[in-house]
C-alpha atoms as a PDB file:
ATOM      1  CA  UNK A   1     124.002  77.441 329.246  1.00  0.00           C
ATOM      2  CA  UNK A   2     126.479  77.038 326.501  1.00  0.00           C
ATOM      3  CA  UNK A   3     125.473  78.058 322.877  1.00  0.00           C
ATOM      4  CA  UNK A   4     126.730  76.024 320.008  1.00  0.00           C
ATOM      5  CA  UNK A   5     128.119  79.057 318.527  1.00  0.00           C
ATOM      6  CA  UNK A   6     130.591  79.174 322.377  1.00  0.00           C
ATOM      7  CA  UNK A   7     131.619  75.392 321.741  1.00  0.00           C
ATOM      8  CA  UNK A   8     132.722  75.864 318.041  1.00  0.00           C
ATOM      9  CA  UNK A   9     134.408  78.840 319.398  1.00  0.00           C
ATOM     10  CA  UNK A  10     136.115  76.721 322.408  1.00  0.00           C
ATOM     11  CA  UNK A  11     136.719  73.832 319.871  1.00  0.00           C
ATOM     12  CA  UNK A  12     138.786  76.356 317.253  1.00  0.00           C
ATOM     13  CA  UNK A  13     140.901  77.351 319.896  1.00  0.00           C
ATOM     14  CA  UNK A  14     144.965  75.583 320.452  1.00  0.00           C
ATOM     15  CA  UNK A  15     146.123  73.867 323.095  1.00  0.00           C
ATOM     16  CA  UNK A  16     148.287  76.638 324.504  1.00  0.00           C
ATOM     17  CA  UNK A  17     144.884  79.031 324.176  1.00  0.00           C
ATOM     18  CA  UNK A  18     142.897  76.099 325.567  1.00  0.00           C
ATOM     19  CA  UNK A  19     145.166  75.782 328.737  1.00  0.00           C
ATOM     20  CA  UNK A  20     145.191  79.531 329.089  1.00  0.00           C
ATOM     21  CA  UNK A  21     141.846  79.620 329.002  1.00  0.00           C
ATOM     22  CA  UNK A  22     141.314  76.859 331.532  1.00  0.00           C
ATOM     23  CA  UNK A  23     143.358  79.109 334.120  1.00  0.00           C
ATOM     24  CA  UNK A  24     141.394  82.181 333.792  1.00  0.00           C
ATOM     25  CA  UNK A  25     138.404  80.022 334.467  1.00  0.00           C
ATOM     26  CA  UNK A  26     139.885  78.666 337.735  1.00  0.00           C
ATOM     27  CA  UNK A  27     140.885  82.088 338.634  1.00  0.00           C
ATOM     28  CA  UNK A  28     137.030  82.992 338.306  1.00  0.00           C
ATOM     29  CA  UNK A  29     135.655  80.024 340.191  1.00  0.00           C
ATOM     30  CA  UNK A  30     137.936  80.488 342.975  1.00  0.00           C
ATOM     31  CA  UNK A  31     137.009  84.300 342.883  1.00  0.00           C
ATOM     32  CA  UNK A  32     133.173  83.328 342.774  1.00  0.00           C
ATOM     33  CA  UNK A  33     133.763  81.099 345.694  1.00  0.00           C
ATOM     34  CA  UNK A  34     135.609  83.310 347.362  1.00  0.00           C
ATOM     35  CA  UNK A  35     132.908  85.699 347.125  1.00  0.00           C
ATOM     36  CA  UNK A  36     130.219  83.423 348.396  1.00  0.00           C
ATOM     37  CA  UNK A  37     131.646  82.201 351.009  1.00  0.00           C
ATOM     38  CA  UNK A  38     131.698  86.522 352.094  1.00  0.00           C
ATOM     39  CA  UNK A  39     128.114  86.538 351.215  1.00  0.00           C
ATOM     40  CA  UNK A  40     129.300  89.295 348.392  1.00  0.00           C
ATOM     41  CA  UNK A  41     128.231  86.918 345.127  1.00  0.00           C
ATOM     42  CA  UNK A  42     125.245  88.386 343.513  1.00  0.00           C
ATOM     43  CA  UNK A  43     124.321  85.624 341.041  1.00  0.00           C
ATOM     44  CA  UNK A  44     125.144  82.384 343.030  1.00  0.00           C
ATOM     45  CA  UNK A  45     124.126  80.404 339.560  1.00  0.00           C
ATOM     46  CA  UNK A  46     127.985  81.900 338.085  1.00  0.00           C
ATOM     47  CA  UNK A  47     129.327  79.182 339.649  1.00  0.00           C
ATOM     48  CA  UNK A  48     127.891  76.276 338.329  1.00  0.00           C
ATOM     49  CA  UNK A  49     128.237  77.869 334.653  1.00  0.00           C
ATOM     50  CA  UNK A  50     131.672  78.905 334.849  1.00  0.00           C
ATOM     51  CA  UNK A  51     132.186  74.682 336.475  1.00  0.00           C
ATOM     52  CA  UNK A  52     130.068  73.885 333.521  1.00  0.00           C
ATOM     53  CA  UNK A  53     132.508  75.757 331.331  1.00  0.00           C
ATOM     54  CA  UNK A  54     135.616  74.218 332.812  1.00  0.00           C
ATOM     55  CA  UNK A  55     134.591  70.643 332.057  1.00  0.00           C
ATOM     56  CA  UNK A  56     134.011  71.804 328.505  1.00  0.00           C
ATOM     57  CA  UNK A  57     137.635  73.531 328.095  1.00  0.00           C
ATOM     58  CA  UNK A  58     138.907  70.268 329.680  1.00  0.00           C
ATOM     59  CA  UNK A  59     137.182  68.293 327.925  1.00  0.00           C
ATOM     60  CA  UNK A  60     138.364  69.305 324.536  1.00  0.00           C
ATOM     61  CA  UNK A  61     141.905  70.090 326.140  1.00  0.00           C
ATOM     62  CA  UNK A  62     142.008  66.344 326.489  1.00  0.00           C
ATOM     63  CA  UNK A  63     140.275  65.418 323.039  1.00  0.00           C
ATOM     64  CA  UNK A  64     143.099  67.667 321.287  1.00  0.00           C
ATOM     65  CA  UNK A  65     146.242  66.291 323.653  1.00  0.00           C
ATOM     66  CA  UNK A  66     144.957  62.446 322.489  1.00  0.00           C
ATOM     67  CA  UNK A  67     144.194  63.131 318.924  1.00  0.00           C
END
């Protein structure tokens, strides 16, 4: 679950961080998934955190690109 103090931290951030940011995530997800799929994940809940995060990061991508 995402703290306030992780949002205002997400929210500071630029566009170019923002969009770097949004790759490393992918990177992870497709790692976690890649790891499930193996039966290798330990915490199967990552995924749907690090999703969680992703819509966040694209979400204020998109609020900063239209402002």
């Amino acid at each position: 679950i995402m703290k306030k103090k992780d949002l205002a931290a997400i929210k500071a951030l630029s566009v170019e961080d923002l969009e770097k940011k949004l790759g490393e995530l992918k990177e992870e997800i497709f790692a976690l998934r890649f790891q499930h799929a193996t039966n290798q994940l330990d915490n199967p809940m990552r995924i749907a955190s690090v999703r969680k995060e992703i819509a966040v990061v694209m979400t204020v991508l998109n609020e900063k690109k239209n402002a």
